[in-house]
PDB file of N, CA and C in Angstrom:
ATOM      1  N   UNK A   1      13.260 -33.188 -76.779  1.00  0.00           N
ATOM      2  CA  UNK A   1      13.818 -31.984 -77.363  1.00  0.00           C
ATOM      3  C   UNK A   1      13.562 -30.817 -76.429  1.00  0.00           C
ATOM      4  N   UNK A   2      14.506 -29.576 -76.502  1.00  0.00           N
ATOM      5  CA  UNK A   2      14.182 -28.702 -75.980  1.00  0.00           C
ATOM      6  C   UNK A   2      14.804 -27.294 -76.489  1.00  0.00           C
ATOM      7  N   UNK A   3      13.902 -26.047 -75.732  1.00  0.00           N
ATOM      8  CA  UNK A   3      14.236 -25.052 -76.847  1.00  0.00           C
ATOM      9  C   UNK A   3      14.791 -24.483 -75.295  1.00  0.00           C
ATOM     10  N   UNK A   4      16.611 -23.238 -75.913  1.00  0.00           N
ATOM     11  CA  UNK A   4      16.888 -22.794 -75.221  1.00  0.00           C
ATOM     12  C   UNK A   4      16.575 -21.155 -75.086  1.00  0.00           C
ATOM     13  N   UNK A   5      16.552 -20.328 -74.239  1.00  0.00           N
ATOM     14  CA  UNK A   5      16.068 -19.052 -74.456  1.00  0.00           C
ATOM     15  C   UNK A   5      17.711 -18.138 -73.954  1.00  0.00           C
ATOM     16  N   UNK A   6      18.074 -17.063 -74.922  1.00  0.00           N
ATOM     17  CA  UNK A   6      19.419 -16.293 -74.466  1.00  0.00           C
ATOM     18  C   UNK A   6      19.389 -15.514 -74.775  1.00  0.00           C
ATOM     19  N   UNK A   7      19.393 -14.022 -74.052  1.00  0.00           N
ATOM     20  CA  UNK A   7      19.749 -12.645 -74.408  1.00  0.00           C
ATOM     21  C   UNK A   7      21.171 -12.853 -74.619  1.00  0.00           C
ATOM     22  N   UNK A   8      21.699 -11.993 -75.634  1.00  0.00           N
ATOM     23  CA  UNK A   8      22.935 -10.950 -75.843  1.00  0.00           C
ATOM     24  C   UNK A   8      22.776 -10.201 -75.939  1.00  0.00           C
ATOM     25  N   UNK A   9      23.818  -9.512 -75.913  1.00  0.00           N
ATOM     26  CA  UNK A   9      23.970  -7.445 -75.976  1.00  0.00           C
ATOM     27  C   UNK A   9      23.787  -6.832 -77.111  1.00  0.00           C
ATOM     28  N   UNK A  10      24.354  -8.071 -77.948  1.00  0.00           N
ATOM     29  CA  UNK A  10      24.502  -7.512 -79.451  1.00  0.00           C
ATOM     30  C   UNK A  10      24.716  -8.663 -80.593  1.00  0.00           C
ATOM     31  N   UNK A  11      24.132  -8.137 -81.707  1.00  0.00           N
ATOM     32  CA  UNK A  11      24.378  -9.586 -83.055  1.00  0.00           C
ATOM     33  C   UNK A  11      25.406  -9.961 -82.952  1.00  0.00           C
ATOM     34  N   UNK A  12      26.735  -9.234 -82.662  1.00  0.00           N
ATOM     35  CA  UNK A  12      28.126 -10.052 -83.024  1.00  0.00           C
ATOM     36  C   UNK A  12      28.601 -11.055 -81.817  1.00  0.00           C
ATOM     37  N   UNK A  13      27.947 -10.744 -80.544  1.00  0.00           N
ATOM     38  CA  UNK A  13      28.417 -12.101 -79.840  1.00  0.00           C
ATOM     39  C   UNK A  13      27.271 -12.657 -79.877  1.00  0.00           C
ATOM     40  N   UNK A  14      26.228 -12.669 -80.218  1.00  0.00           N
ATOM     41  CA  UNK A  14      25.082 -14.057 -80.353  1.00  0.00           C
ATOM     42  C   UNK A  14      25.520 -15.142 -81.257  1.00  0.00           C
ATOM     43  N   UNK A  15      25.886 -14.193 -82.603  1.00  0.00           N
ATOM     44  CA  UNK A  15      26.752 -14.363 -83.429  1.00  0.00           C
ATOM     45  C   UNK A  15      27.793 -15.919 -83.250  1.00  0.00           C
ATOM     46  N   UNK A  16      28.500 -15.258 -82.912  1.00  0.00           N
ATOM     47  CA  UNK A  16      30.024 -16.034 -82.274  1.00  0.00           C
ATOM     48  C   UNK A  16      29.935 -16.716 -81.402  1.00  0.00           C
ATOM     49  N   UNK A  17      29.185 -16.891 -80.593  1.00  0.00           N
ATOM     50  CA  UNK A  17      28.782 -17.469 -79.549  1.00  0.00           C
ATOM     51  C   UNK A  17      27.727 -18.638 -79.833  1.00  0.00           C
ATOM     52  N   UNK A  18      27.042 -18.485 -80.977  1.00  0.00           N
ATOM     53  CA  UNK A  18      26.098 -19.223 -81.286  1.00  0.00           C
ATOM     54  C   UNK A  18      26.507 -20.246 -81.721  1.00  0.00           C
ATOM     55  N   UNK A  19      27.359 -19.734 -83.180  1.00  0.00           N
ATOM     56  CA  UNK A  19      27.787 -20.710 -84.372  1.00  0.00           C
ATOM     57  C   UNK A  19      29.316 -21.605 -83.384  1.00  0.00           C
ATOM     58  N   UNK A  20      29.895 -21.397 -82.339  1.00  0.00           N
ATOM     59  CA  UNK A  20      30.487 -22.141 -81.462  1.00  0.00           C
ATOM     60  C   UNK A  20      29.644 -23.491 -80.835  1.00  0.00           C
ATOM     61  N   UNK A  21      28.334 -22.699 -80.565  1.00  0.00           N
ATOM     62  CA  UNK A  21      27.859 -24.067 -79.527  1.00  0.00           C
ATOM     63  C   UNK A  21      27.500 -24.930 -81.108  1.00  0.00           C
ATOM     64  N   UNK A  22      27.173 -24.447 -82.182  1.00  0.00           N
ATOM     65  CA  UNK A  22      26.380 -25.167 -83.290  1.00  0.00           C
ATOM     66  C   UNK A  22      27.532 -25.992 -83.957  1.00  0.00           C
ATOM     67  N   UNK A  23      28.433 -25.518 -83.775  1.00  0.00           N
ATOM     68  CA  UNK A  23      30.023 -26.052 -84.837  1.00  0.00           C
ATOM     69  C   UNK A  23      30.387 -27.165 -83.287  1.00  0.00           C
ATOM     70  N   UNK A  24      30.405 -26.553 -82.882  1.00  0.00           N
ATOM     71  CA  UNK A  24      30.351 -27.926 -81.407  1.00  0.00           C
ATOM     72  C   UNK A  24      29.566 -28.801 -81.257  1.00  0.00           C
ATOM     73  N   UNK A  25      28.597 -28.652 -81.781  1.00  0.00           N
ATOM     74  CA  UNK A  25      27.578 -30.376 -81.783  1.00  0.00           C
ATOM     75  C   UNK A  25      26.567 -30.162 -80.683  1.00  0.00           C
ATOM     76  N   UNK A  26      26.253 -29.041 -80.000  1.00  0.00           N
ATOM     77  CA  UNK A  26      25.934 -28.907 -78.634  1.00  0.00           C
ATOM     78  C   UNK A  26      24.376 -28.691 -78.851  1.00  0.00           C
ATOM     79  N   UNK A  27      24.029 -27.968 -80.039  1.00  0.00           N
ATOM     80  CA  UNK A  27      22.837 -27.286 -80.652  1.00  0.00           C
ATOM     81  C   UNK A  27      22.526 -27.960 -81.733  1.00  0.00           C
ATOM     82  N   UNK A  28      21.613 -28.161 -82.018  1.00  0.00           N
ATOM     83  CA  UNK A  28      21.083 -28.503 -84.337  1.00  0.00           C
ATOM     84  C   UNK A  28      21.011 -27.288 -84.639  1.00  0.00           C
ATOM     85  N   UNK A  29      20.515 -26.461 -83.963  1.00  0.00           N
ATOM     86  CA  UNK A  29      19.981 -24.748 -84.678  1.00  0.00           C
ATOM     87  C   UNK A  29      19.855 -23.931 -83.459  1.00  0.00           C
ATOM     88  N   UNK A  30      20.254 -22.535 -83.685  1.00  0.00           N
ATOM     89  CA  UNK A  30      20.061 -21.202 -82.709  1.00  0.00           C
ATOM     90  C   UNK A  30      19.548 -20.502 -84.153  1.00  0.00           C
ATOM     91  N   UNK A  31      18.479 -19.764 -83.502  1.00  0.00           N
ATOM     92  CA  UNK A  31      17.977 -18.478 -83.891  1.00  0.00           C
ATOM     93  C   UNK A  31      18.109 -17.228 -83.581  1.00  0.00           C
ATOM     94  N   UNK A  32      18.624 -16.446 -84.112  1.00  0.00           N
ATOM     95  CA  UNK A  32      19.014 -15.284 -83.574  1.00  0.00           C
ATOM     96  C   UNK A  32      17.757 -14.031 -83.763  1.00  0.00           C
ATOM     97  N   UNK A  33      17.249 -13.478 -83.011  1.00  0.00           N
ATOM     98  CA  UNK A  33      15.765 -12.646 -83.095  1.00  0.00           C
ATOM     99  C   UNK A  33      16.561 -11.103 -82.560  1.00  0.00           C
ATOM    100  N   UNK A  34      16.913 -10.599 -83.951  1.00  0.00           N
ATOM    101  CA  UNK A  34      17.450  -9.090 -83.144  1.00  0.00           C
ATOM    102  C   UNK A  34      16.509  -8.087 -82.986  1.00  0.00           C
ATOM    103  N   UNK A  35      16.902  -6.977 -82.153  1.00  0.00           N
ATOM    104  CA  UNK A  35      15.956  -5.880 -81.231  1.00  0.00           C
ATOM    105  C   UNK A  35      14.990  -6.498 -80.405  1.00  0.00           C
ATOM    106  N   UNK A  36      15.309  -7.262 -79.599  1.00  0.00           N
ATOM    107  CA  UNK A  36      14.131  -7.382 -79.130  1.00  0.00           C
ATOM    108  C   UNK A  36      14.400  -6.181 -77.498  1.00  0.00           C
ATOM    109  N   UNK A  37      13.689  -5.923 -77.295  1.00  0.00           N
ATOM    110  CA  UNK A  37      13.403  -4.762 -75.952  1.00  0.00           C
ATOM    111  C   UNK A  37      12.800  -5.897 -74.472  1.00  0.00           C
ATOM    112  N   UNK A  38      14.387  -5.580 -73.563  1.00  0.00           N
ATOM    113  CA  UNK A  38      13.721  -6.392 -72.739  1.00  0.00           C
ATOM    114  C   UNK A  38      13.920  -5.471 -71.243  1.00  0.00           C
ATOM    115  N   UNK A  39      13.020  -5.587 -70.706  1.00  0.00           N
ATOM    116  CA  UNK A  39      12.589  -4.332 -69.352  1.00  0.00           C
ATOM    117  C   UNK A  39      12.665  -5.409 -68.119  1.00  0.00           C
ATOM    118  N   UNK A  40      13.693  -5.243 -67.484  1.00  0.00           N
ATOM    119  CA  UNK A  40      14.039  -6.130 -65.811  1.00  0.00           C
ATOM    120  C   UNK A  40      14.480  -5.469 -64.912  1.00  0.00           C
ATOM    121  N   UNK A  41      14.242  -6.086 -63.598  1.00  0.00           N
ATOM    122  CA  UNK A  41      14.778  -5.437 -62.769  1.00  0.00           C
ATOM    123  C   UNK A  41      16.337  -5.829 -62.526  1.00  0.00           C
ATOM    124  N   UNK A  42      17.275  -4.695 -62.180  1.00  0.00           N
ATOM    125  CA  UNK A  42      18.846  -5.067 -62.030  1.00  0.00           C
ATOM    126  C   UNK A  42      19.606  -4.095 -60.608  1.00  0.00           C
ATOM    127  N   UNK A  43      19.470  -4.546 -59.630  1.00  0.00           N
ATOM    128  CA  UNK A  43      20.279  -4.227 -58.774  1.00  0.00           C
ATOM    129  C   UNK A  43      19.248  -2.957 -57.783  1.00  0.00           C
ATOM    130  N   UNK A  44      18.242  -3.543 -58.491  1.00  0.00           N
ATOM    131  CA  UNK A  44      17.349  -2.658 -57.464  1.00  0.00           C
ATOM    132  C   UNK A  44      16.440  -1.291 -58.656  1.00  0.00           C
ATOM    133  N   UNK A  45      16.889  -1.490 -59.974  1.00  0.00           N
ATOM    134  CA  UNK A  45      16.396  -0.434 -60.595  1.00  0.00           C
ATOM    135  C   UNK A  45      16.118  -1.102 -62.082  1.00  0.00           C
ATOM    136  N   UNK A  46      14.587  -0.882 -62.280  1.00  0.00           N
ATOM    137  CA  UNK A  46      14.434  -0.669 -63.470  1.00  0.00           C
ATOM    138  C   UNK A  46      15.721  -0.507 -64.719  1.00  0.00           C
ATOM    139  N   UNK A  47      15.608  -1.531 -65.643  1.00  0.00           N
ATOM    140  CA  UNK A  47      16.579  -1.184 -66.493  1.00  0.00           C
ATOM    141  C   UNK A  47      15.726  -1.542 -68.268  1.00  0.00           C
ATOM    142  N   UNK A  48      16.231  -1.038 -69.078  1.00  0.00           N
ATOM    143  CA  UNK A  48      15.470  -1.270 -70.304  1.00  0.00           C
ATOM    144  C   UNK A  48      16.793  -1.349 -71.439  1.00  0.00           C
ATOM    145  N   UNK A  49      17.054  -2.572 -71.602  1.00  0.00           N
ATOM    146  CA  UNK A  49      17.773  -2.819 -73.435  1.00  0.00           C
ATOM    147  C   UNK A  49      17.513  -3.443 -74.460  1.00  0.00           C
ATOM    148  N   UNK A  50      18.083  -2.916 -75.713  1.00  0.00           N
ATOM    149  CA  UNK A  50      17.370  -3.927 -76.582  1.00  0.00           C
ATOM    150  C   UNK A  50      19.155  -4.620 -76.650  1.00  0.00           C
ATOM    151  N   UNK A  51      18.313  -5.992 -76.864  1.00  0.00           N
ATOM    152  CA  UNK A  51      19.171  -6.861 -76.972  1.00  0.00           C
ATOM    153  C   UNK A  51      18.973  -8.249 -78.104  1.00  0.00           C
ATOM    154  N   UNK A  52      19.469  -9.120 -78.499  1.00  0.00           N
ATOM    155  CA  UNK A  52      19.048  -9.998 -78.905  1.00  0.00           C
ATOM    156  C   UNK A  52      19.109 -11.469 -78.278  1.00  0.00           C
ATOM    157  N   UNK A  53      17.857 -12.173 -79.063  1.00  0.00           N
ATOM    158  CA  UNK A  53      17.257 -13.560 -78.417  1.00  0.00           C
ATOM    159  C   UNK A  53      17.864 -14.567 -79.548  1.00  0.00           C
ATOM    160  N   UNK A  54      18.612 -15.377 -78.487  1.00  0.00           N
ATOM    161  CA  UNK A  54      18.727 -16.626 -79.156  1.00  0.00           C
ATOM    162  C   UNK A  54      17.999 -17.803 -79.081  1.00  0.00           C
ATOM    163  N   UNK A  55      17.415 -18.599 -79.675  1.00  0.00           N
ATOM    164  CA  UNK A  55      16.888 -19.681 -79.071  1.00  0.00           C
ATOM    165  C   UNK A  55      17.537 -21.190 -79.974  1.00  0.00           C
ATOM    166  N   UNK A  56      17.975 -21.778 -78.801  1.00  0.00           N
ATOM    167  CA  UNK A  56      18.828 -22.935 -79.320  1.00  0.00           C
ATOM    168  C   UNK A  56      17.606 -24.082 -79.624  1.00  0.00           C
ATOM    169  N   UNK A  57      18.061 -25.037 -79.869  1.00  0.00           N
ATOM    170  CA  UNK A  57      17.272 -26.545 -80.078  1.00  0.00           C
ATOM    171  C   UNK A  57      18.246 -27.577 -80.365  1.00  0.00           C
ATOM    172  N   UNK A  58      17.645 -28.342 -78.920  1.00  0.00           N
ATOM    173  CA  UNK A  58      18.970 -29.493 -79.088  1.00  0.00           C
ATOM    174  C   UNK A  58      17.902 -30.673 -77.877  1.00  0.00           C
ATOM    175  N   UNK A  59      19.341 -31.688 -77.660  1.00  0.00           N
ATOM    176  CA  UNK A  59      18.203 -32.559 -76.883  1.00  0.00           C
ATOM    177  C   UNK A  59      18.135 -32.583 -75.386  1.00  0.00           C
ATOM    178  N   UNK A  60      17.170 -32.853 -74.685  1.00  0.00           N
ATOM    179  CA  UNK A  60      17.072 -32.717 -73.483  1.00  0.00           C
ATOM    180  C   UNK A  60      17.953 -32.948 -72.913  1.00  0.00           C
ATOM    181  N   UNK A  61      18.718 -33.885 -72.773  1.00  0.00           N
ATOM    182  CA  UNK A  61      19.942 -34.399 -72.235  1.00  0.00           C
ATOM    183  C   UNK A  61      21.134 -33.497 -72.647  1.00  0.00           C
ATOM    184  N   UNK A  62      20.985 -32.436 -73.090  1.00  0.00           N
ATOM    185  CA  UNK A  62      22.273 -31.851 -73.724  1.00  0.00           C
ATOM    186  C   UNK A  62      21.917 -30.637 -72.859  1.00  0.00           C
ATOM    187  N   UNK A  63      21.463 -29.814 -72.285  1.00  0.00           N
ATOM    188  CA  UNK A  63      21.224 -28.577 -71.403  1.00  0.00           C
ATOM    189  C   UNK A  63      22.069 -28.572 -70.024  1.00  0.00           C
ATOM    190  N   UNK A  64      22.517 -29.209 -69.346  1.00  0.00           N
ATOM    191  CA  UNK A  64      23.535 -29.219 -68.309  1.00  0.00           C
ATOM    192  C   UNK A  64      24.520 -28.333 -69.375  1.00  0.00           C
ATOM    193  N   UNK A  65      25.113 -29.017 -70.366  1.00  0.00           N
ATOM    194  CA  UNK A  65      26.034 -28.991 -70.681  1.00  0.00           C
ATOM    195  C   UNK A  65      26.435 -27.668 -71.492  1.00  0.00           C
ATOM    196  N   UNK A  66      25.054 -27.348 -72.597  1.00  0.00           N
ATOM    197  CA  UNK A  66      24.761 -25.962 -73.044  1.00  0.00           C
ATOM    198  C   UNK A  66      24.783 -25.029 -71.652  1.00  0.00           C
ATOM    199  N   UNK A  67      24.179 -25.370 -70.838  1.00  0.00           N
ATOM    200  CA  UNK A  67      24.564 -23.931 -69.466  1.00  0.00           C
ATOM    201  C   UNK A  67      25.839 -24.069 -69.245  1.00  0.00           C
ATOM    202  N   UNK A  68      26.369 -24.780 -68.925  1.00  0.00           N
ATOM    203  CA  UNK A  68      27.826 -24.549 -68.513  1.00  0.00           C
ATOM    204  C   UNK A  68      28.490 -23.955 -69.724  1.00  0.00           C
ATOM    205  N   UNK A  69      28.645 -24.100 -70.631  1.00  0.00           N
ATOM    206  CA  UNK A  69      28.919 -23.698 -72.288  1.00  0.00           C
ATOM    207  C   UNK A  69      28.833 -22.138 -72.226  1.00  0.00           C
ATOM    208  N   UNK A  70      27.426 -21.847 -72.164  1.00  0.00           N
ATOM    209  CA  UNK A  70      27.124 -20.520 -72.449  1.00  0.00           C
ATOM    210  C   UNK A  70      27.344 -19.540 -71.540  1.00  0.00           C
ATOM    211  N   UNK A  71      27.325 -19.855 -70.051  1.00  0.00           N
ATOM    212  CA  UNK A  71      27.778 -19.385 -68.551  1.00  0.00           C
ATOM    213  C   UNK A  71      29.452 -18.707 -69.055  1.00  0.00           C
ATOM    214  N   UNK A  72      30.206 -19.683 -69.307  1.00  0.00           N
ATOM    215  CA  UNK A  72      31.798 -19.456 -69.682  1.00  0.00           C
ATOM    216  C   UNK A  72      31.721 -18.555 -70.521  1.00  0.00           C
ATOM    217  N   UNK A  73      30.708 -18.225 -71.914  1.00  0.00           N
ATOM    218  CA  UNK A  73      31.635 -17.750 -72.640  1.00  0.00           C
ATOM    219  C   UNK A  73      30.775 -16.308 -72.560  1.00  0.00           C
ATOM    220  N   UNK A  74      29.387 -16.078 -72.144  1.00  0.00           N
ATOM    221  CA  UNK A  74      28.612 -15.082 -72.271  1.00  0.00           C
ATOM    222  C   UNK A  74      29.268 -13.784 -71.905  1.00  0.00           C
ATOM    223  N   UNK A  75      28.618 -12.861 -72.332  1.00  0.00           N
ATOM    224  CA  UNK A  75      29.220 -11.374 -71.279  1.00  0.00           C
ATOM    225  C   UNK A  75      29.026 -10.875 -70.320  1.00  0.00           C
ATOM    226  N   UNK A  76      27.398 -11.257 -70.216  1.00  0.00           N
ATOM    227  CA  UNK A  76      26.900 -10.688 -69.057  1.00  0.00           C
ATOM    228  C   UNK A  76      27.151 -11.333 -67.925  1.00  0.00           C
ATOM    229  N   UNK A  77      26.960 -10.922 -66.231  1.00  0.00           N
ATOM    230  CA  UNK A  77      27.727 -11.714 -64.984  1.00  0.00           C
ATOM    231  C   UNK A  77      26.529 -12.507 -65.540  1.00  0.00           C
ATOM    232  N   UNK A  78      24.952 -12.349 -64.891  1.00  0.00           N
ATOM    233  CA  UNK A  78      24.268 -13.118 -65.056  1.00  0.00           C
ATOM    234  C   UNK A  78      23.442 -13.389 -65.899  1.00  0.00           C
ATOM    235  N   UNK A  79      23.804 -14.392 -66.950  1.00  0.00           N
ATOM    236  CA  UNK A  79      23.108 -14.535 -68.453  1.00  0.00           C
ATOM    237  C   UNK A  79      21.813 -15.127 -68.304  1.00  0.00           C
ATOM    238  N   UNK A  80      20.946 -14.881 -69.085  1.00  0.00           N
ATOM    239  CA  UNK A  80      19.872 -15.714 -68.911  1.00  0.00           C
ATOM    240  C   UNK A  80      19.404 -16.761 -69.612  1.00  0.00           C
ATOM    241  N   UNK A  81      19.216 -17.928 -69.112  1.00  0.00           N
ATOM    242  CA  UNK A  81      19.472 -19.440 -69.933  1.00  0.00           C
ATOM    243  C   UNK A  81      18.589 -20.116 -69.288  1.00  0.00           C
ATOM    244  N   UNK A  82      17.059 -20.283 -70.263  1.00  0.00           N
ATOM    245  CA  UNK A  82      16.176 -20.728 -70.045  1.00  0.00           C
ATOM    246  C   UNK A  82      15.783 -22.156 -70.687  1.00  0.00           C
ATOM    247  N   UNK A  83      15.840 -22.875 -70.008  1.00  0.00           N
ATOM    248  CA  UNK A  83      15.076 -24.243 -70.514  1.00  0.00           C
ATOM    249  C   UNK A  83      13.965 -24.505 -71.001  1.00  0.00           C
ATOM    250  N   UNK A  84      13.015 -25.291 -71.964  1.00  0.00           N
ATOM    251  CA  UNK A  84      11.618 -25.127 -72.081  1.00  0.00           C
ATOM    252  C   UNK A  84      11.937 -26.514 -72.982  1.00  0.00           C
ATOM    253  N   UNK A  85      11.051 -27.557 -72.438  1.00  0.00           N
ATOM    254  CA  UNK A  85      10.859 -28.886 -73.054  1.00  0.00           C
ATOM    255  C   UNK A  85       9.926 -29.023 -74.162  1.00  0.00           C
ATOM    256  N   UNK A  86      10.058 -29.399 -75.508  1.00  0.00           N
ATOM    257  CA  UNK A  86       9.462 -29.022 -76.549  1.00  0.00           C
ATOM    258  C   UNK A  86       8.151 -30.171 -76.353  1.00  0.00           C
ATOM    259  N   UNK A  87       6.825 -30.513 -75.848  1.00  0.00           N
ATOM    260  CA  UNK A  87       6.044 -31.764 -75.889  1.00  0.00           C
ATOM    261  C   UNK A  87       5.541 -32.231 -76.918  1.00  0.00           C
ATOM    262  N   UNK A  88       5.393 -31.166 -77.911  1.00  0.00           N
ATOM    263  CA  UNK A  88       5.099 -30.985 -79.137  1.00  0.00           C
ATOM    264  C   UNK A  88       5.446 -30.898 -80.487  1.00  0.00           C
ATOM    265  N   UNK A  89       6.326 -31.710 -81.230  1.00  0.00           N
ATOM    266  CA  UNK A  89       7.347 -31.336 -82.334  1.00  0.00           C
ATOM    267  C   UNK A  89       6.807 -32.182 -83.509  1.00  0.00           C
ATOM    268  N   UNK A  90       6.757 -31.339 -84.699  1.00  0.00           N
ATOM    269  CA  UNK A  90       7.097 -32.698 -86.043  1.00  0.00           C
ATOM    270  C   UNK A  90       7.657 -33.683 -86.214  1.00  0.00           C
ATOM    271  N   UNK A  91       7.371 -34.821 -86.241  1.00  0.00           N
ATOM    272  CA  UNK A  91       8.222 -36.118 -86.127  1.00  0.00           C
ATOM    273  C   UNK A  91       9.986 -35.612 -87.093  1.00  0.00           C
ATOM    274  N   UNK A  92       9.988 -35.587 -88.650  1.00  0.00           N
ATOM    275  CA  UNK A  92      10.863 -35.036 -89.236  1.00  0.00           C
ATOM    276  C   UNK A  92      12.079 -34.012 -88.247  1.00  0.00           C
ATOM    277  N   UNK A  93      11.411 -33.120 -87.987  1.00  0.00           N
ATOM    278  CA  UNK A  93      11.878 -31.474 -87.397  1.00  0.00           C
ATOM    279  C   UNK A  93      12.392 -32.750 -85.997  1.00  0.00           C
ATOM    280  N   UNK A  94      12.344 -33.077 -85.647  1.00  0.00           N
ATOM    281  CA  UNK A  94      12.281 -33.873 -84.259  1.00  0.00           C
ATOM    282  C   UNK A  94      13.774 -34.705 -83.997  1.00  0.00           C
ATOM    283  N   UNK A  95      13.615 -35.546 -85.432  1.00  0.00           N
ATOM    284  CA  UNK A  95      14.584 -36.614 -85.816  1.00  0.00           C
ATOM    285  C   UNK A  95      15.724 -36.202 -85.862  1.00  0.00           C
ATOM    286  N   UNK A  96      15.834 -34.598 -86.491  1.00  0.00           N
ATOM    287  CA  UNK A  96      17.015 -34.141 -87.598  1.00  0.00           C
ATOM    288  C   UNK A  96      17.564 -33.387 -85.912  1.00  0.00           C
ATOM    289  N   UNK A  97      16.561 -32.673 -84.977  1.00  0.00           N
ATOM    290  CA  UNK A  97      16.861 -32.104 -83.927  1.00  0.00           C
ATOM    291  C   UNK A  97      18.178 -33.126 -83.438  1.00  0.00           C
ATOM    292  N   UNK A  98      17.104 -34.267 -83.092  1.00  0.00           N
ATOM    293  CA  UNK A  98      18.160 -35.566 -82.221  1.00  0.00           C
ATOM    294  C   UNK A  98      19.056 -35.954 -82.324  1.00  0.00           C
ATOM    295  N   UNK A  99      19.438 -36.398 -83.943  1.00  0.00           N
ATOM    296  CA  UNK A  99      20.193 -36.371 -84.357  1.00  0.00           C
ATOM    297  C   UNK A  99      21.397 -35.276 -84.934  1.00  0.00           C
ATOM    298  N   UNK A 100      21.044 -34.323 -84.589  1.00  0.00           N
ATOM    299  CA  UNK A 100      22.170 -33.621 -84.863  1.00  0.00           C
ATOM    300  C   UNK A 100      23.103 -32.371 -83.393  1.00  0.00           C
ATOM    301  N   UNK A 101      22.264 -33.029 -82.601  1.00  0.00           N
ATOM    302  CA  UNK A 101      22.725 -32.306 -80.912  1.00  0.00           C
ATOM    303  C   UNK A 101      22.815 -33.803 -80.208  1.00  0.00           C
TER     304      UNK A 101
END
């Protein structure tokens, strides 16, 4: 299993963007975590937005395919789409993951 990490700009394309990869089979679940405040560097300057965090859960073998997915439809040039391998899961929470991405 693995959890995915995604800023958006805003609830309505995390939104739309989410319930696509989830109605697509691509995800079991995204979480959407709004305001979060994220401070990076962009083009040489300090930048600060709040934005919101998605975090997907689906199966390891399915992340090629979620980046290419989310690359196409995101807004930003360069989205940020983080991988993180879950080592640790509830057997249950685990099953329903696998089976449903």
């Amino acid at each position: 299993m693995m959890l995915v990490f995604c800023t958006f700009p805003d609830m309505p394309n995390a939104r739309e963007i989410g319930s696509g990869i989830i109605s697509e089979g691509l995800a079991a679940c995204v979480n959407l975590v709004p305001q979060v405040e994220s401070i990076y560097l962009w083009e040489g300057k300090i930048q600060s937005e709040n934005e919101v965090l998605a975090v997907f859960k689906l199966r390891s073998d399915g992340f090629e395919l979620l980046e290419k997915i989310l690359s196409e439809r995101h807004p930003y040039e360069v989205p940020e789409i983080v991988g993180v391998t879950a080592d640790s899961v509830n057997g249950g929470y685990l099953d329903w993951v696998l089976g449903e991405s």
